[in-house]
Protein backbone atom coordinates (compact mmCIF):
# COMPACT_ATOMS: atom_id res chain seq x y z
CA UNK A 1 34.01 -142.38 85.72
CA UNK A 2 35.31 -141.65 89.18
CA UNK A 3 35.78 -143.22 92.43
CA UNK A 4 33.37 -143.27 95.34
CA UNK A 5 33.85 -139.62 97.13
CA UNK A 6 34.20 -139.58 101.15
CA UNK A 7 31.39 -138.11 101.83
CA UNK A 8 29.81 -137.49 105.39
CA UNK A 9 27.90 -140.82 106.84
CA UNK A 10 29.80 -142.90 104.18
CA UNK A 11 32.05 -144.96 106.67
CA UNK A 12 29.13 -145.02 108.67
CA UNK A 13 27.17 -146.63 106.30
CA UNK A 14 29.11 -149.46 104.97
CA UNK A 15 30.18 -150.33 108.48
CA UNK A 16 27.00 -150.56 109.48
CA UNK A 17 26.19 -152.66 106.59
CA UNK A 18 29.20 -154.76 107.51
CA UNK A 19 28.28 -155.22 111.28
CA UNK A 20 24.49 -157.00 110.74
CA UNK A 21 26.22 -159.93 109.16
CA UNK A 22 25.84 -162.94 111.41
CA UNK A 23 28.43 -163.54 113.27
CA UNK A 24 28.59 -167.75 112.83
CA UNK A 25 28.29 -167.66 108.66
CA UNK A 26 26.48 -170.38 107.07
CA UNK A 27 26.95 -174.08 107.26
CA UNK A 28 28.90 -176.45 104.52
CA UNK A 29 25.65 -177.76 103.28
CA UNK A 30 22.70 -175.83 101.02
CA UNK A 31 20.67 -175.03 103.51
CA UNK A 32 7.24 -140.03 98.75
CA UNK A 33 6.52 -136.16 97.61
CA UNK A 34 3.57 -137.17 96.63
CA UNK A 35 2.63 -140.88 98.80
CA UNK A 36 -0.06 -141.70 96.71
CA UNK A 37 0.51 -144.99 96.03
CA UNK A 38 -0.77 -148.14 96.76
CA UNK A 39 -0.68 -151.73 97.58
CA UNK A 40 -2.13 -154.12 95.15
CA UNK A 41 -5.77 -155.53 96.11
CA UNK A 42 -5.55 -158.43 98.02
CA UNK A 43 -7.44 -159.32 101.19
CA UNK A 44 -4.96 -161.81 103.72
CA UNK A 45 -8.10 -162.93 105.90
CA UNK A 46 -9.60 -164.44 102.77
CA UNK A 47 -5.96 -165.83 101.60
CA UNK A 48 -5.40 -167.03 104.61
CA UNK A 49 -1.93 -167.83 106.41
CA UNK A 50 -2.50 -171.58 106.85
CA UNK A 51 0.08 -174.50 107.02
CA UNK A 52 1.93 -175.39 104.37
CA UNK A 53 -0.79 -178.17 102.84
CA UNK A 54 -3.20 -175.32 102.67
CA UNK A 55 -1.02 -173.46 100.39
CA UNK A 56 -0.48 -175.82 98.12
CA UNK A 57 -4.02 -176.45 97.98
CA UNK A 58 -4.64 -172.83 97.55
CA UNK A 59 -2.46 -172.94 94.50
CA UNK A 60 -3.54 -176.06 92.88
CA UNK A 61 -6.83 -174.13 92.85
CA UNK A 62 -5.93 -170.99 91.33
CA UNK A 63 -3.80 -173.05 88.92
CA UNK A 64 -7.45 -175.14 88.05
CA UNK A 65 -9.36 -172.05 87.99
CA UNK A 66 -7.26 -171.09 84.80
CA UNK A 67 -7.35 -174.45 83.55
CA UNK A 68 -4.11 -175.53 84.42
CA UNK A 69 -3.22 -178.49 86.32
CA UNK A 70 -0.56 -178.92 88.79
CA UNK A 71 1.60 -181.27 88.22
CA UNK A 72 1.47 -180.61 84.70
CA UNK A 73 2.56 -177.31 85.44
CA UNK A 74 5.25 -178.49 87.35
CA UNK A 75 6.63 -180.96 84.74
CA UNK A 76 6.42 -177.93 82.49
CA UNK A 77 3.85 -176.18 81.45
CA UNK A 78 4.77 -173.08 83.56
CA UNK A 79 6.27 -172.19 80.22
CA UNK A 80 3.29 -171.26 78.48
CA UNK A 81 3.19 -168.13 78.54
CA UNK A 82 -0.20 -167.28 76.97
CA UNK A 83 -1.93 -164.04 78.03
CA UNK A 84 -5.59 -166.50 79.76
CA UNK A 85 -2.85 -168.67 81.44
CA UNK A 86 -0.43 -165.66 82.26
CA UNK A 87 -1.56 -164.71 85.77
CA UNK A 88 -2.02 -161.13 86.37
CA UNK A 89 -4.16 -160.31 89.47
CA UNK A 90 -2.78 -159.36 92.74
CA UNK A 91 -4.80 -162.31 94.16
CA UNK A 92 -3.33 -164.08 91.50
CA UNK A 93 -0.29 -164.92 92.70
CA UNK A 94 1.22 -168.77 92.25
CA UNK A 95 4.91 -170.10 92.64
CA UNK A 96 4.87 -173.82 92.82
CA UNK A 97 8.54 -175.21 94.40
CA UNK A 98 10.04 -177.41 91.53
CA UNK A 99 12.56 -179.77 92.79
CA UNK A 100 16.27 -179.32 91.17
CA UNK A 101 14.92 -176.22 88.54
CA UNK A 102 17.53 -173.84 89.70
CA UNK A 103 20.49 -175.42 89.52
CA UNK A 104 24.11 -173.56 89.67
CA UNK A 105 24.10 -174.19 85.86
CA UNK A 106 21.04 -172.82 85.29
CA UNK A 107 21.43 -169.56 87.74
CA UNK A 108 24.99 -168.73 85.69
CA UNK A 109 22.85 -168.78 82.37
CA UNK A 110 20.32 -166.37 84.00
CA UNK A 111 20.23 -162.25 82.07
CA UNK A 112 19.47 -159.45 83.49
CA UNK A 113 15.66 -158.17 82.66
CA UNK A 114 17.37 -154.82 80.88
CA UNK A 115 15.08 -153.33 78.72
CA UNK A 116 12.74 -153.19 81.60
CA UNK A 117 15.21 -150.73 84.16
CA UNK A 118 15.22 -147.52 81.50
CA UNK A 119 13.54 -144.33 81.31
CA UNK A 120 13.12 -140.88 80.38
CA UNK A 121 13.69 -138.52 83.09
CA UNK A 122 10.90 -135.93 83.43
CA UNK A 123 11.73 -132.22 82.89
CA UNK A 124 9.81 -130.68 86.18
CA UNK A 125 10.92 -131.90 89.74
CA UNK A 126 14.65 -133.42 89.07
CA UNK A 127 17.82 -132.41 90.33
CA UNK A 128 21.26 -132.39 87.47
CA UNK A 129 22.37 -135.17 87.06
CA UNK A 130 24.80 -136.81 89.24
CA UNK A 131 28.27 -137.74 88.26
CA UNK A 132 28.92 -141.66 88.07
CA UNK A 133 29.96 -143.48 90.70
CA UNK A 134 32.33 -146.53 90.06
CA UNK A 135 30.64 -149.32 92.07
CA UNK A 136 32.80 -151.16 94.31
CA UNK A 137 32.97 -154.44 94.60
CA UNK A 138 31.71 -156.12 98.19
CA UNK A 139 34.22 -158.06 100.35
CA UNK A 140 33.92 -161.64 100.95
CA UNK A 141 32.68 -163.78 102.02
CA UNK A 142 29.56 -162.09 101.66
CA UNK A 143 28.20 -163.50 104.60
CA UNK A 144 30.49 -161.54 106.98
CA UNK A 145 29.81 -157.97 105.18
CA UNK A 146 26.47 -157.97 103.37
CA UNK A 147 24.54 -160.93 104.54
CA UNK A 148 20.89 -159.80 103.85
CA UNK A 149 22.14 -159.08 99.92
CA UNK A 150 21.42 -161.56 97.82
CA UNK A 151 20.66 -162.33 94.08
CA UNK A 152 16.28 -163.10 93.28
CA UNK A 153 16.02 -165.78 89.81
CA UNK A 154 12.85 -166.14 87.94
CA UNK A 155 11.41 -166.78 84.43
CA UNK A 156 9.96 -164.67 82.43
CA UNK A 157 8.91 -165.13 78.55
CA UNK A 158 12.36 -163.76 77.43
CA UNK A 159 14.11 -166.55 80.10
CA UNK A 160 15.50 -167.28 83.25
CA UNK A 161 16.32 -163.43 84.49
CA UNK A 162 18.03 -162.17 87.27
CA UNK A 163 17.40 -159.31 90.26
CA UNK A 164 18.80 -158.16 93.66
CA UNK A 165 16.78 -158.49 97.12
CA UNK A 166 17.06 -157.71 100.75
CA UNK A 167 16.28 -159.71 104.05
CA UNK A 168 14.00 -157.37 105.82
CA UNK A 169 12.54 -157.27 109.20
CA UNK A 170 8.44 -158.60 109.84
CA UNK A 171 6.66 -156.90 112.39
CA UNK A 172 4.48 -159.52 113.43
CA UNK A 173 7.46 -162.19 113.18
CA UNK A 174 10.16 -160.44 115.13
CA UNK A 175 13.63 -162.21 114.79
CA UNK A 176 11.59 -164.62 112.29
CA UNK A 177 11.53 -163.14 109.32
CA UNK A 178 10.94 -164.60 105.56
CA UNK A 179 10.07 -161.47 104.29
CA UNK A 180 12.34 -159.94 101.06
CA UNK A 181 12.10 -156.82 99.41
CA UNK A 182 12.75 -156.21 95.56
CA UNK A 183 11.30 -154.16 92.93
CA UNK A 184 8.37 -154.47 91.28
CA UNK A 185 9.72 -155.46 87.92
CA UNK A 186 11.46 -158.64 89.57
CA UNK A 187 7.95 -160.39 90.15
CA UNK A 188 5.44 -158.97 87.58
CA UNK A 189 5.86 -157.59 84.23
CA UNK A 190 3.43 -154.64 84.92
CA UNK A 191 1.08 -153.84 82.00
CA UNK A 192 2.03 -156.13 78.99
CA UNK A 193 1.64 -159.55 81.25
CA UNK A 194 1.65 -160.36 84.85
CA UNK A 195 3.39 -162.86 87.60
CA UNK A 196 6.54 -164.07 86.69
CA UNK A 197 7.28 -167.73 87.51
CA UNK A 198 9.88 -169.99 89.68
CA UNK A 199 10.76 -166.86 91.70
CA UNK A 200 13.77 -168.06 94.54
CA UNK A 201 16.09 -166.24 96.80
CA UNK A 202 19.22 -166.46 97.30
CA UNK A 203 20.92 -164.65 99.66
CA UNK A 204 25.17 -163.98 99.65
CA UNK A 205 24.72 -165.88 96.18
CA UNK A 206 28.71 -166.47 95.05
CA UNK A 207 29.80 -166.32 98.74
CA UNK A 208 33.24 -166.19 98.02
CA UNK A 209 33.22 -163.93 95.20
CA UNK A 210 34.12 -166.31 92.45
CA UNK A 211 34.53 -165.81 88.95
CA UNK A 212 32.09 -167.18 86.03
CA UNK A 213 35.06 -170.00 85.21
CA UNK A 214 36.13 -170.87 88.64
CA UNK A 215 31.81 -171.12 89.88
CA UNK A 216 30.98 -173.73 87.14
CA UNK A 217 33.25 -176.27 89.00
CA UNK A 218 32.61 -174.77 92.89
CA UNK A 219 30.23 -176.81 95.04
CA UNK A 220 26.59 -175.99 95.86
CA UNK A 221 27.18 -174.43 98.94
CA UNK A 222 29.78 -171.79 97.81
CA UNK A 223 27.04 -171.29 94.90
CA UNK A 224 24.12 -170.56 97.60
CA UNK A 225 25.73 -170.85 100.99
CA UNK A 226 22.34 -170.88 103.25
CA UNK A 227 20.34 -172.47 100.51
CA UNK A 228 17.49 -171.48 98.13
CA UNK A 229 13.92 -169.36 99.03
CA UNK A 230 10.84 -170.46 97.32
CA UNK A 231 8.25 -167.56 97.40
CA UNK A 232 4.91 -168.63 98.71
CA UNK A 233 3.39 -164.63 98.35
CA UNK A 234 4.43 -161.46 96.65
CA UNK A 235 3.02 -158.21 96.87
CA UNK A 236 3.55 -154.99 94.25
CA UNK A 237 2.22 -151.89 93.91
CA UNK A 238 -1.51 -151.60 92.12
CA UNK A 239 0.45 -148.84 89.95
CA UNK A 240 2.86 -151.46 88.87
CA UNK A 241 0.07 -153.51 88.27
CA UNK A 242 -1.79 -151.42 86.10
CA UNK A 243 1.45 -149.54 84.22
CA UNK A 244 4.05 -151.32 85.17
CA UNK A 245 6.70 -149.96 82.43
CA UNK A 246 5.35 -146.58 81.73
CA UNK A 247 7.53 -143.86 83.07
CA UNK A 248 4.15 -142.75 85.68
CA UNK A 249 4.62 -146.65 87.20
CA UNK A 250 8.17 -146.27 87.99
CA UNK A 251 8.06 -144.42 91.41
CA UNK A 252 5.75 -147.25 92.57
CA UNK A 253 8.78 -150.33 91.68
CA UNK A 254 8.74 -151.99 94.60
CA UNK A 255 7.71 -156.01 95.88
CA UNK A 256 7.62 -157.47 99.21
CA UNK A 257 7.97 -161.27 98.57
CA UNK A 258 7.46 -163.97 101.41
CA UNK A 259 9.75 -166.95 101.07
CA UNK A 260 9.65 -170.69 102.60
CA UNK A 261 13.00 -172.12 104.38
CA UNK A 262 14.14 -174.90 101.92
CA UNK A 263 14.37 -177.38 104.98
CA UNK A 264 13.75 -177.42 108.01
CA UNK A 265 11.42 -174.87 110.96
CA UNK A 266 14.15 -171.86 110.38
CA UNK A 267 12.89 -168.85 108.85
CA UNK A 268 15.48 -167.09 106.61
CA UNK A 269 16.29 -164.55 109.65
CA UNK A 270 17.49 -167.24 111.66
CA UNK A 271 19.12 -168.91 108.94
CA UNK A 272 20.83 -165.98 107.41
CA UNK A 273 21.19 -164.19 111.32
CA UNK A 274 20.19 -161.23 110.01
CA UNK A 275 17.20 -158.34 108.50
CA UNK A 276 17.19 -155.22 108.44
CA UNK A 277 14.10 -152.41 108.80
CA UNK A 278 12.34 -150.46 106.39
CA UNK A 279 12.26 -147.15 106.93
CA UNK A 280 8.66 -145.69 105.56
CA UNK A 281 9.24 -142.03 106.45
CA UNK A 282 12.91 -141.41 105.23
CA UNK A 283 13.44 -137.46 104.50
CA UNK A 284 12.84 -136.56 100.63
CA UNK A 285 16.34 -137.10 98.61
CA UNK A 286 17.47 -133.77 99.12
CA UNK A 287 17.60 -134.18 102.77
CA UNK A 288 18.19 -137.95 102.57
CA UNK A 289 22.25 -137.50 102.81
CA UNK A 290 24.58 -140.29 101.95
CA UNK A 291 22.80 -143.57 100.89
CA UNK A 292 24.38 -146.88 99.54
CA UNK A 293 22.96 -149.26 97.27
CA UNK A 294 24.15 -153.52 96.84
CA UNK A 295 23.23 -155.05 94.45
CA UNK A 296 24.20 -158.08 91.51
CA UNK A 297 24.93 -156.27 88.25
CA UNK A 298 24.54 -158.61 85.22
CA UNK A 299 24.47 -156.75 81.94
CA UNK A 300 27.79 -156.01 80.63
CA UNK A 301 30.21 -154.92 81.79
CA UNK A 302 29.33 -156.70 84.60
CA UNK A 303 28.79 -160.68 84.52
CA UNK A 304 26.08 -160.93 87.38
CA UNK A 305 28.36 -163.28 89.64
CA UNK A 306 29.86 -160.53 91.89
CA UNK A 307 28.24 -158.41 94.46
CA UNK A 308 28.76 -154.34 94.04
CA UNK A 309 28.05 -151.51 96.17
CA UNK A 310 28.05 -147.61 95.44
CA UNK A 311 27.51 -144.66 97.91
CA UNK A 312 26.64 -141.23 97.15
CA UNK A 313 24.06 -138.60 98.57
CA UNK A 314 21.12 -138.64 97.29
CA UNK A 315 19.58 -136.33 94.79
CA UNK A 316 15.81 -135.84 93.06
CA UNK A 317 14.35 -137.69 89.49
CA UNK A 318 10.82 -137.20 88.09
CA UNK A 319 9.64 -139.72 85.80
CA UNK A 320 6.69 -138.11 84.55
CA UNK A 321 4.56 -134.96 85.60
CA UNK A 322 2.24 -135.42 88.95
CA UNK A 323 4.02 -138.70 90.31
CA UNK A 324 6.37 -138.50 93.41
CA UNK A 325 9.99 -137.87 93.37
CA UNK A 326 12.55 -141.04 93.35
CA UNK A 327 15.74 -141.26 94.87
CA UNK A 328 18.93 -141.17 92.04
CA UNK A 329 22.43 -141.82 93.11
CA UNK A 330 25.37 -141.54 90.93
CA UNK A 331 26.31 -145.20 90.34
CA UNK A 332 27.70 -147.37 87.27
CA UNK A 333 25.84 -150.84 88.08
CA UNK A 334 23.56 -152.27 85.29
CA UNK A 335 20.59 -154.39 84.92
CA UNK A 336 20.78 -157.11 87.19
CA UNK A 337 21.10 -154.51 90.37
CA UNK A 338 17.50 -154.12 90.23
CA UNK A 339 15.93 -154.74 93.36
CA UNK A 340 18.91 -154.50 95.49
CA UNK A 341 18.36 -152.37 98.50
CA UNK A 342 19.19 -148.77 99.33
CA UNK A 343 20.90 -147.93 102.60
CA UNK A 344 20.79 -145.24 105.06
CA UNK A 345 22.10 -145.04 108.33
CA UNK A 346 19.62 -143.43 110.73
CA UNK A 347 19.83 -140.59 113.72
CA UNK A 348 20.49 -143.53 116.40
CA UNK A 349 22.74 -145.27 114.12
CA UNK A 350 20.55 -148.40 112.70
CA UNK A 351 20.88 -148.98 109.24
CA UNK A 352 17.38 -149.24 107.31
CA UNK A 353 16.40 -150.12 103.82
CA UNK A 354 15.00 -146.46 102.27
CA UNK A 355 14.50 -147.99 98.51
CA UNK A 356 15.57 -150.24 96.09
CA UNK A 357 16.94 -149.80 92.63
CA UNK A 358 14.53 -149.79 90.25
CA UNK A 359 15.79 -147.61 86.93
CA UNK A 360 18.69 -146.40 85.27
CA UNK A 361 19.40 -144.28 81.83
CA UNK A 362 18.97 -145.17 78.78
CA UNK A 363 21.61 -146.58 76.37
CA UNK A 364 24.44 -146.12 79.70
CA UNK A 365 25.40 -146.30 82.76
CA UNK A 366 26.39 -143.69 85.31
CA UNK A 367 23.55 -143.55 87.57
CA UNK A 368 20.63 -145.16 89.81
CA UNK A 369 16.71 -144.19 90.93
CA UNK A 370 15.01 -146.06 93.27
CA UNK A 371 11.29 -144.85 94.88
CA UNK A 372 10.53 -143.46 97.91
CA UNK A 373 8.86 -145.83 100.14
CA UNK A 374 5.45 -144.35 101.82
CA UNK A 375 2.02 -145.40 102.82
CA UNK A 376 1.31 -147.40 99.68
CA UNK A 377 5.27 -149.35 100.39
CA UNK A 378 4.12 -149.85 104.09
CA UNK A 379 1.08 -151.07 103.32
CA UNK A 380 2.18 -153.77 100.91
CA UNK A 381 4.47 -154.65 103.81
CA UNK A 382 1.80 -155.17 106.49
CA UNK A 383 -0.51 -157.06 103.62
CA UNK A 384 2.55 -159.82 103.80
CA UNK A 385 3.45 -159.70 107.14
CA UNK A 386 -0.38 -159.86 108.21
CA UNK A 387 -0.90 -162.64 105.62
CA UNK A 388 1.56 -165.51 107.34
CA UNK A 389 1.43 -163.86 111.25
CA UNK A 390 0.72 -166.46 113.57
């Protein structure tokens, strides 16, 4: 293990990071080498944007069209997870609010989804690998350095799991946003199953950087200072789809999810006072330079409570022969960091979001790959911003 090396465009980098918090902090009260991939099929004119009602119609009838009913499925039967009730399809996608579920209780008890963040490196196309970098943890309160971090909960068959996500800028919503980006393993199990449920966002989860002991006893605010996000949409790759798991669906890990403000006409922007860009055409990893990725570890020896950052350039890792190249870092955060966003200060000095973790090595720790975000990442992030423009 070592510490983080000074390396050029590191200052830069977590300063930047540091500088888009917002400035007034939340309130007391809850409030590609090879770009071939591609978004998951899903038309927005036929989904429709719509009011609020018209969602909820639009899942009660997806729900009935599989023979589930809604309220049922809100007093529980989300957690039947047989395959002709497990929705799979892109067009698929449901995520019913339920009053109360995540409680601070219940987001403690949450694990991190490990067994699906490993893989074997391919042999063709990879750079060594890098030494480990100790992750570092974030100052507090979150809110002042790393206010578009924040932990994602959902369940899964195995449980209530945990993930990382990133506020991130809409196009057609500027200054509006309620748009989150994650990997693609946060919000669908790939090929054996499909949409996880009860997906919410929390961003600066833990504002104050408590520990496990201290948090069961802090008050819902500290837990999630500007409140819980219910997604309403998500959008993954059709790879992850298709082979989500298999070591050819890892460079296409990524998930654009679109969230509803708990209370209130704010969109999480507003709330939060901050979201940062995607950049779609960042430089292949060897020319990438110094990126930085946040992040919620949870799998030991981590506990899942505390945010973590780690810095390094960027280097090359091929999953499997004729997919594109990911990003890998040298960095010691576990499962639970998936999702989180990678950082990368640009030529005019904005920080952008370049990729999100997405695997580690087997059996350890010591480093991080995340994919390159193309034309198939870009295009999953127009489908949602297109979807609830108005």
């Amino acid at each position: 293990m070592r510490s983080i090396r000074l390396l050029p465009g590191l200052t830069a980098l977590a300063a930047a990071l540091a500088l888009t918090a917002t400035a007034c902090g939340p309130t007391e009260t809850p409030a590609a080498d090879k770009p071939a991939d591609k978004p998951a099929a899903s038309t927005p004119a036929e989904d429709g944007a719509g009011s609020g009602s018209d969602l909820t119609k639009d899942i009660a009838g997806k729900l009935k069209k599989h023979g589930v009913d809604l309220d049922k499925w809100k007093d529980g039967d989300w957690k039947n997870w047989d395959q002709d009730k497990w929705l799979r399809e892109a067009e698929d996608f449901v995520n019913p609010v339920i009053d109360g579920l995540w409680d601070p209780a219940r987001m403690q008890s949450a694990k991190s989804p490990d067994p699906t963040i490993t893989a074997q490196a391919g042999s063709s196309g990879s750079d060594p690998v890098p030494r480990p970098v100790q992750a570092q943890r974030e100052k507090t309160p979150y809110h002042r350095y790393a206010a578009p971090v924040g932990k994602i909960f959902f369940d899964s068959p195995q449980g209530s799991m945990v993930c990382s996500g990133t506020i991130v800028k809409d196009p057609r919503r500027p200054g509006k946003s309620n748009l989150v980006w994650t990997a693609g393993h946060c919000v669908h199990a790939g090929k054996k199953g499909g949409w996880y449920r009860n997906i919410t966002f929390v961003p600066a989860f833990n504002d104050l950087g408590k520990s496990p002991a201290a948090l069961r006893n802090a008050q819902p605010h500290e837990v999630y200072p500007y409140g819980q996000y219910w997604a309403d949409w998500a959008v993954t790759s059709g790879e992850w789809i298709k082979g989500g798991g298999t070591n050819q669906a890892w460079p296409y890990d990524y998930a654009v999810l679109h969230v509803q403000p708990e209370r209130g006409g704010k969109s999480l922007e507003e709330t939060v006072g901050v979201a940062l860009p995607v950049d779609f055409s960042a430089p292949a990893p060897s020319r990438a330079g110094t990126v930085g990725a946040w992040g919620y570890p949870a799998a030991p020896p981590y506990n899942g409570m505390i945010m973590h950052k780690c810095l390094d350039r960027a280097t090359r890792l091929t999953t499997a022969p004729a997919t594109p190249t990911m990003f890998r870092i040298g960095c010691t955060m576990t499962g639970g960091s998936s999702g989180g966003g990678w950082f990368r200060v640009l030529p005019n000095g904005t920080t952008a979001l370049v990729s999100n973790t997405s695997i580690g090595p087997a059996g350890r720790t010591g480093w991080l790959a995340g994919p390159q975000l193309g034309r198939g990442a870009k295009a999953a992030h127009d489908m949602v911003s297109k979807k609830f423009a108005r």
